[in-house]
PDB file of N, CA and C in Angstrom:
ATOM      1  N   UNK A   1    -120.174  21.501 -69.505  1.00  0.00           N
ATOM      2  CA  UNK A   1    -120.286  20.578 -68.396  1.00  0.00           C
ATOM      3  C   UNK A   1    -120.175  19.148 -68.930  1.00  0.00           C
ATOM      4  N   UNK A   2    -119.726  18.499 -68.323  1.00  0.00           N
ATOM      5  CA  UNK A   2    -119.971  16.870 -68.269  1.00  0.00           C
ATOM      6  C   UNK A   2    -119.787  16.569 -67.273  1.00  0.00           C
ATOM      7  N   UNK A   3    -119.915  14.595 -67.224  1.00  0.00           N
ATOM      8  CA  UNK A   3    -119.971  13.391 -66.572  1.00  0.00           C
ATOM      9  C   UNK A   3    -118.848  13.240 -66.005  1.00  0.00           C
ATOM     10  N   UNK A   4    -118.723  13.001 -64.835  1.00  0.00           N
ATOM     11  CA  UNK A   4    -117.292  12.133 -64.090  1.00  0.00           C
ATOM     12  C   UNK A   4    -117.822  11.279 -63.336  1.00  0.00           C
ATOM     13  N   UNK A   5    -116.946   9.872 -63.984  1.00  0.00           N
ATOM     14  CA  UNK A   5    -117.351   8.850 -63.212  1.00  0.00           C
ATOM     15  C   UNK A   5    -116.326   8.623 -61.876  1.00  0.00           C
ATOM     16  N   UNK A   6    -115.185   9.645 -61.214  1.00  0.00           N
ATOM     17  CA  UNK A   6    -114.710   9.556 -60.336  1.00  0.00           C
ATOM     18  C   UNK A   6    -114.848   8.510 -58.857  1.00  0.00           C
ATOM     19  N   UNK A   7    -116.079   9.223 -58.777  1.00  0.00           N
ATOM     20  CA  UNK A   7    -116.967   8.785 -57.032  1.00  0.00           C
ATOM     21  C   UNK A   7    -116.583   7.119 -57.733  1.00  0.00           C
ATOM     22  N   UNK A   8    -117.086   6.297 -58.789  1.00  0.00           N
ATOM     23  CA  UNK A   8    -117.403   5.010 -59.087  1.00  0.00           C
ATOM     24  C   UNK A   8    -116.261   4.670 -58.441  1.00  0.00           C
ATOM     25  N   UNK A   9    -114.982   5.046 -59.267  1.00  0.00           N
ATOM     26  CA  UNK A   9    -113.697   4.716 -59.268  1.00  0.00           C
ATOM     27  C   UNK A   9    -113.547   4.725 -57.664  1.00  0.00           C
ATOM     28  N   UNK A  10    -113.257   5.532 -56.961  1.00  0.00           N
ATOM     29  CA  UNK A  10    -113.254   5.684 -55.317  1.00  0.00           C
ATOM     30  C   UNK A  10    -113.714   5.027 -54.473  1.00  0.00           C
ATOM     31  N   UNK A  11    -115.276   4.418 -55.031  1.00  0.00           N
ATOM     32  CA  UNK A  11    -116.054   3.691 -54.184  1.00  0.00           C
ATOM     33  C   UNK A  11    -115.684   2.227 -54.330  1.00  0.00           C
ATOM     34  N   UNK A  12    -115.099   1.737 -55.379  1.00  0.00           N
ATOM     35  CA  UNK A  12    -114.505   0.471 -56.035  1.00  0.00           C
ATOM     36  C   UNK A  12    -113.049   0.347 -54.927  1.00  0.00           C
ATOM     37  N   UNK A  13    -112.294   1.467 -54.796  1.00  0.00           N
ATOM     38  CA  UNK A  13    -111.378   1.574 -54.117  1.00  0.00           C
ATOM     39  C   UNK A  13    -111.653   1.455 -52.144  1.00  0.00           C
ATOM     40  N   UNK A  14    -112.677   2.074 -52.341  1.00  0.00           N
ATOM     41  CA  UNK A  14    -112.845   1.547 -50.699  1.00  0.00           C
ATOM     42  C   UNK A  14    -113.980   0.411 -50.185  1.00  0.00           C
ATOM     43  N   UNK A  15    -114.367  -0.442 -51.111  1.00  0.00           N
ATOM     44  CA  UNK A  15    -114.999  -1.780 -50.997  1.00  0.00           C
ATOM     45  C   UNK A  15    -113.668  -2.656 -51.946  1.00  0.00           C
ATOM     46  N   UNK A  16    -112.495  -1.964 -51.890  1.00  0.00           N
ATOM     47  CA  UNK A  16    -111.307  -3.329 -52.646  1.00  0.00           C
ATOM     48  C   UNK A  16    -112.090  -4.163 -53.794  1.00  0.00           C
ATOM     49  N   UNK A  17    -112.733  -3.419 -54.808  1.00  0.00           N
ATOM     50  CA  UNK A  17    -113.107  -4.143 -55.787  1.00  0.00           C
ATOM     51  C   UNK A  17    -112.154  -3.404 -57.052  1.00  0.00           C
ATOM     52  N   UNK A  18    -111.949  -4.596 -57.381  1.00  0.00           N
ATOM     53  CA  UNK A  18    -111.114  -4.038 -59.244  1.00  0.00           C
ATOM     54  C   UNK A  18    -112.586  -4.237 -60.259  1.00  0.00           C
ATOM     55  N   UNK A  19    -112.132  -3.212 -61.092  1.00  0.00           N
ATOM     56  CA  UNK A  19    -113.216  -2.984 -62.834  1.00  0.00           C
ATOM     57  C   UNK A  19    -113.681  -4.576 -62.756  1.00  0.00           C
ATOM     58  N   UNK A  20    -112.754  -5.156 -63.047  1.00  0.00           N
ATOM     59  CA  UNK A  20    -113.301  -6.757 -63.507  1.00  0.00           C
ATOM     60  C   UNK A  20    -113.971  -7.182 -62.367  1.00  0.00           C
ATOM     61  N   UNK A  21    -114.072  -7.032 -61.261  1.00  0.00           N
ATOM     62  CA  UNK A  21    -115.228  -7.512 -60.215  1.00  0.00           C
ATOM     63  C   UNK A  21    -116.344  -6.987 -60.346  1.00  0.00           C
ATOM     64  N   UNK A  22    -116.463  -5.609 -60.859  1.00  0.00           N
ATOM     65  CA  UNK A  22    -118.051  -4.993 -61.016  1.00  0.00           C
ATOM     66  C   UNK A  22    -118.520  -5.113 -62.115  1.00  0.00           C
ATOM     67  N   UNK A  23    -117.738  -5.180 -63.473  1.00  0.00           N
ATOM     68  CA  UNK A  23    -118.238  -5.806 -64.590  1.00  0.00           C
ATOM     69  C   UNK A  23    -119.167  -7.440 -64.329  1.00  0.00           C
ATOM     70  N   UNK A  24    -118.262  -8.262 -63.365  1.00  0.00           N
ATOM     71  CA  UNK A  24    -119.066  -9.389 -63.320  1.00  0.00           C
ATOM     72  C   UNK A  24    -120.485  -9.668 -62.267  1.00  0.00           C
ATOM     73  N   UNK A  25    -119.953  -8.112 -61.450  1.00  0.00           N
ATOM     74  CA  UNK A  25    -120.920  -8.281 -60.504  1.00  0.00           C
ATOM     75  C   UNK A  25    -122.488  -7.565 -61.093  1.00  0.00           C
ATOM     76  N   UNK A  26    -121.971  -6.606 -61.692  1.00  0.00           N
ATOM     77  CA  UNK A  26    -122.903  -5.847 -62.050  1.00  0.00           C
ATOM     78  C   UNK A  26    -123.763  -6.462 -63.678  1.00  0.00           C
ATOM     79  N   UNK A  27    -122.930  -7.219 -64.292  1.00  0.00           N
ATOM     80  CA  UNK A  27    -123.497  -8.239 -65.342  1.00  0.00           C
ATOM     81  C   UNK A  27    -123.154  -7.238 -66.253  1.00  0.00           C
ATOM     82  N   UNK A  28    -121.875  -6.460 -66.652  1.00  0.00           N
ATOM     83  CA  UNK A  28    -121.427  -5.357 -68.124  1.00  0.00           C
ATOM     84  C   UNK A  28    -120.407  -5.919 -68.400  1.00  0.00           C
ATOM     85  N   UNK A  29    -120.073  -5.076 -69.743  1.00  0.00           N
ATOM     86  CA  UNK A  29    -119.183  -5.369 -70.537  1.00  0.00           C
ATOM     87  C   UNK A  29    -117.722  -4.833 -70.223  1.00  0.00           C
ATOM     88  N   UNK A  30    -116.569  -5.434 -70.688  1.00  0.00           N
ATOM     89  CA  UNK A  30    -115.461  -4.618 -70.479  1.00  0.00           C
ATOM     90  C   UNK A  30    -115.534  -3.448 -71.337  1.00  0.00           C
ATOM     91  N   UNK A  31    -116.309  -3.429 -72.350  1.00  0.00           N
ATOM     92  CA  UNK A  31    -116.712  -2.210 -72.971  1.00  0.00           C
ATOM     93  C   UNK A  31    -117.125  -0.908 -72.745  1.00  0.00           C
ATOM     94  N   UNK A  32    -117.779  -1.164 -71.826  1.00  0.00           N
ATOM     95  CA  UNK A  32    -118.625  -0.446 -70.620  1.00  0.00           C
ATOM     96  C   UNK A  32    -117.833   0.281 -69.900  1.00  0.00           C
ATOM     97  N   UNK A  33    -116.779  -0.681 -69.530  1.00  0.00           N
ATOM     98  CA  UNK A  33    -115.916  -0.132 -68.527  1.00  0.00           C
ATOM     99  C   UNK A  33    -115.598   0.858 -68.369  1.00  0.00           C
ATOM    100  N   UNK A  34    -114.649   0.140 -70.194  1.00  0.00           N
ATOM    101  CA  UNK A  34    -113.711   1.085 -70.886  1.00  0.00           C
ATOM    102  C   UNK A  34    -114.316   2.634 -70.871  1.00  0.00           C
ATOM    103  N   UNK A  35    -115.391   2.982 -71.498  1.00  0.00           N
ATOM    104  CA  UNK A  35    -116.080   3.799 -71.877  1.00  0.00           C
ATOM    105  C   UNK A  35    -116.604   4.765 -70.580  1.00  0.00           C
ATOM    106  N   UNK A  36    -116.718   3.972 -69.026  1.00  0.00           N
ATOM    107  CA  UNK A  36    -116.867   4.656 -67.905  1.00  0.00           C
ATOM    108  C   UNK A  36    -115.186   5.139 -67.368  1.00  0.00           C
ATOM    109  N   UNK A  37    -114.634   4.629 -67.698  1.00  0.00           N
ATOM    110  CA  UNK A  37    -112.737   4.914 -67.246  1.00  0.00           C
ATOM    111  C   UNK A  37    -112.536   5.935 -68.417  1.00  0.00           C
ATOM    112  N   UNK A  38    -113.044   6.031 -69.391  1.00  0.00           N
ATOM    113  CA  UNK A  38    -112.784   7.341 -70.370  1.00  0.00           C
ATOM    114  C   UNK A  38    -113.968   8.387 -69.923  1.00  0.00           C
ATOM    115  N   UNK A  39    -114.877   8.858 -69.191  1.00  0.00           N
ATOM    116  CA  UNK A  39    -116.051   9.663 -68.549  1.00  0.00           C
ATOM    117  C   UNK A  39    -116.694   9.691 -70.195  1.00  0.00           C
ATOM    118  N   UNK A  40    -117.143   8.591 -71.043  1.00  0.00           N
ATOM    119  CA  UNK A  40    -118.448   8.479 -72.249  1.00  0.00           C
ATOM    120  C   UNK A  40    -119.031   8.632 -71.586  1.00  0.00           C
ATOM    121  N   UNK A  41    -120.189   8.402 -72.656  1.00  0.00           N
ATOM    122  CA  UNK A  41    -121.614   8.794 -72.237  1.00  0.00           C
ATOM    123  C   UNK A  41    -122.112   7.117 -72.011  1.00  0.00           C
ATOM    124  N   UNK A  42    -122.573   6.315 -71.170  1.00  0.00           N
ATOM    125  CA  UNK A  42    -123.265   5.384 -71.490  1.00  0.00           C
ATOM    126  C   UNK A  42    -124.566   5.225 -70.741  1.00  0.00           C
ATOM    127  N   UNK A  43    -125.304   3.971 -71.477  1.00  0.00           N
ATOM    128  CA  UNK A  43    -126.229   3.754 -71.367  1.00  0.00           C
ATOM    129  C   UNK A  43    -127.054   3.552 -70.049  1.00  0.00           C
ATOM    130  N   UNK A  44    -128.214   4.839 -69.823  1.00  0.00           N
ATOM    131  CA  UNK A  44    -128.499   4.167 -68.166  1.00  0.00           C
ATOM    132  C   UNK A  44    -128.769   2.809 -67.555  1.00  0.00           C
ATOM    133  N   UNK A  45    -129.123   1.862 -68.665  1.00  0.00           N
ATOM    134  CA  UNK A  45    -129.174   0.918 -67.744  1.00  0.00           C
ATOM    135  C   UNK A  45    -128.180   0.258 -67.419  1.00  0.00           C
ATOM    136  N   UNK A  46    -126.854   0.732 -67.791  1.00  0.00           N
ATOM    137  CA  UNK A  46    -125.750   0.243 -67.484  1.00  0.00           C
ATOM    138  C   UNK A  46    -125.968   1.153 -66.029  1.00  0.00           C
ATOM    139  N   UNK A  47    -125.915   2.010 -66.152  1.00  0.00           N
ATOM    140  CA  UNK A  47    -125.740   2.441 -64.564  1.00  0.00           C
ATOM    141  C   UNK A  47    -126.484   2.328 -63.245  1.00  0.00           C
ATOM    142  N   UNK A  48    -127.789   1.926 -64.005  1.00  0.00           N
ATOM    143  CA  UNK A  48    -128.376   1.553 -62.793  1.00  0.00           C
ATOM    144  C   UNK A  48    -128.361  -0.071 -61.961  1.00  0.00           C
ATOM    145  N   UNK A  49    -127.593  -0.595 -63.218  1.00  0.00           N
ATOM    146  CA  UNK A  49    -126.878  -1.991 -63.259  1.00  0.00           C
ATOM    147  C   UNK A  49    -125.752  -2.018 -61.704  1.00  0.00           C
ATOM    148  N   UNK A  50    -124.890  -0.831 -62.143  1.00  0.00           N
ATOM    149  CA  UNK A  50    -124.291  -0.472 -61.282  1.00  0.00           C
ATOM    150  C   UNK A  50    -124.586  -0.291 -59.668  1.00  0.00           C
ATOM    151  N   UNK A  51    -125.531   0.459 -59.901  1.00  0.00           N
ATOM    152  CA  UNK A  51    -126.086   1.011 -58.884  1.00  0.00           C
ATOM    153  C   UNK A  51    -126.876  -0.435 -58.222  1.00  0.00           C
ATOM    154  N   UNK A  52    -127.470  -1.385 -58.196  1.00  0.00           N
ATOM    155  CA  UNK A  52    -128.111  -2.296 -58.156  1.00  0.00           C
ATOM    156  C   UNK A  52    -126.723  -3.247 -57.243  1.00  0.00           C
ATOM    157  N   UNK A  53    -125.668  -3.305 -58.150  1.00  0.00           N
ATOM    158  CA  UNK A  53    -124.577  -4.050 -58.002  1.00  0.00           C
ATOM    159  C   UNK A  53    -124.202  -3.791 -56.371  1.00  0.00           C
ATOM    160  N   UNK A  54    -123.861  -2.705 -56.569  1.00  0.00           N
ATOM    161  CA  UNK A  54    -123.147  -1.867 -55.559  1.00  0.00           C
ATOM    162  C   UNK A  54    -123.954  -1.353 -54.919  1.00  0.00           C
ATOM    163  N   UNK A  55    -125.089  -1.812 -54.353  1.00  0.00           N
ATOM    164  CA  UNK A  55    -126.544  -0.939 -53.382  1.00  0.00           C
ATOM    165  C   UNK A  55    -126.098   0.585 -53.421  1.00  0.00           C
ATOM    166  N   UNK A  56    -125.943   1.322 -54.083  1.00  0.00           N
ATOM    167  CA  UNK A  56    -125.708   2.600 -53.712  1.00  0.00           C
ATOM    168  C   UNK A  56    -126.779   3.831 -54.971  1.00  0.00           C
ATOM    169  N   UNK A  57    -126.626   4.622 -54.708  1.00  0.00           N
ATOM    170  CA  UNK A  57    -127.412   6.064 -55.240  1.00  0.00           C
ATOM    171  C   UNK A  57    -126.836   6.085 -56.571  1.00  0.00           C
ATOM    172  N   UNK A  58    -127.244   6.555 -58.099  1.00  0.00           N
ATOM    173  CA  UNK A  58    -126.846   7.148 -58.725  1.00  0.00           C
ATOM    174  C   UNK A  58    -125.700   8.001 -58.562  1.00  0.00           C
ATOM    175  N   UNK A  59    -125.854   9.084 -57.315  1.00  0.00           N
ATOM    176  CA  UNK A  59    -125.323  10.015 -57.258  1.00  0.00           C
ATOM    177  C   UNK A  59    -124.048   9.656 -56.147  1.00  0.00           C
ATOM    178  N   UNK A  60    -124.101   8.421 -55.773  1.00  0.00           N
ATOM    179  CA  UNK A  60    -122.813   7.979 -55.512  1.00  0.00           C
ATOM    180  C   UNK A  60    -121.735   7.554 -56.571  1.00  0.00           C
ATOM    181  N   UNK A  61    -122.397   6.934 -57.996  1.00  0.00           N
ATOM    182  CA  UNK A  61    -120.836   6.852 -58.840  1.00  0.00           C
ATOM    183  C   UNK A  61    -120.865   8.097 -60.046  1.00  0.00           C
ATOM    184  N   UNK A  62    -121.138   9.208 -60.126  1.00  0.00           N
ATOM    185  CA  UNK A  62    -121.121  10.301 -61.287  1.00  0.00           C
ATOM    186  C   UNK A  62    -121.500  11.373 -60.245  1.00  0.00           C
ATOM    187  N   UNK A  63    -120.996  12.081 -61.414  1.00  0.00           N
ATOM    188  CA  UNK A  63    -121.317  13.954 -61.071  1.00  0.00           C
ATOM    189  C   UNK A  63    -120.751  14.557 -62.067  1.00  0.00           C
ATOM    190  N   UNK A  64    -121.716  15.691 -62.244  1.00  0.00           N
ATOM    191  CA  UNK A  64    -121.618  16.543 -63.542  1.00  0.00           C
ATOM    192  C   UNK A  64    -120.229  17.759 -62.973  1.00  0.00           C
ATOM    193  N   UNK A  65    -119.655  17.850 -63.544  1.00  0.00           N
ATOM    194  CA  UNK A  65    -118.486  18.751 -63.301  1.00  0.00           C
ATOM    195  C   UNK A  65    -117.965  20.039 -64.316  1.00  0.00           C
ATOM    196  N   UNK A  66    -117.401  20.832 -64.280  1.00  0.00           N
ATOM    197  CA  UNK A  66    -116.926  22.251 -65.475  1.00  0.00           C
ATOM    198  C   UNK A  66    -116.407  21.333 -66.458  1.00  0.00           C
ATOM    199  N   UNK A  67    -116.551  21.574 -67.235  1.00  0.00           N
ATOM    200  CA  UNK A  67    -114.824  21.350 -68.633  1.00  0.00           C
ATOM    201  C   UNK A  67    -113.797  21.811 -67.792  1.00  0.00           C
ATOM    202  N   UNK A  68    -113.628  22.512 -67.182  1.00  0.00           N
ATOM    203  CA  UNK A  68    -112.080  23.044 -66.844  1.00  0.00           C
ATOM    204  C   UNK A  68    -111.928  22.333 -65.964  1.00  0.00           C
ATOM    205  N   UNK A  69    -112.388  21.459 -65.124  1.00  0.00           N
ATOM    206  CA  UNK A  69    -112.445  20.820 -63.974  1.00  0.00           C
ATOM    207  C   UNK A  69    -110.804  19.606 -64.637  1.00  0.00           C
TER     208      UNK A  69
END
């Protein structure tokens, strides 16, 4: 099993925000980004950064999915 940061990506897409708007909104790194656009592992308080940013649930930008997925 792992992480997909999909939902993030989607939800960025239907509030018309690009990576570089939630990096600045959310106060992260393009590092971060990078590392959420590749499904890494990062740091929760990056995500709850997120989550803060974007008023929304955890479980609105991730979900655990198969390997085969």
């Amino acid at each position: 099993m792992k992480i997909s940061y999909k939902k993030l990506w989607k939800l960025l897409i239907d509030r018309e925000m690009m990576k570089k708007d939630l990096a600045e909104s959310a106060h992260i790194s393009a590092a971060s980004i990078a590392k959420l656009g590749r499904n890494e592992n990062v740091n929760t308080d990056i995500l709850l950064k997120i989550c803060q940013a974007l008023k929304c649930d955890i479980s609105d930008i991730m979900e655990i999915v198969n390997d085969t997925e």
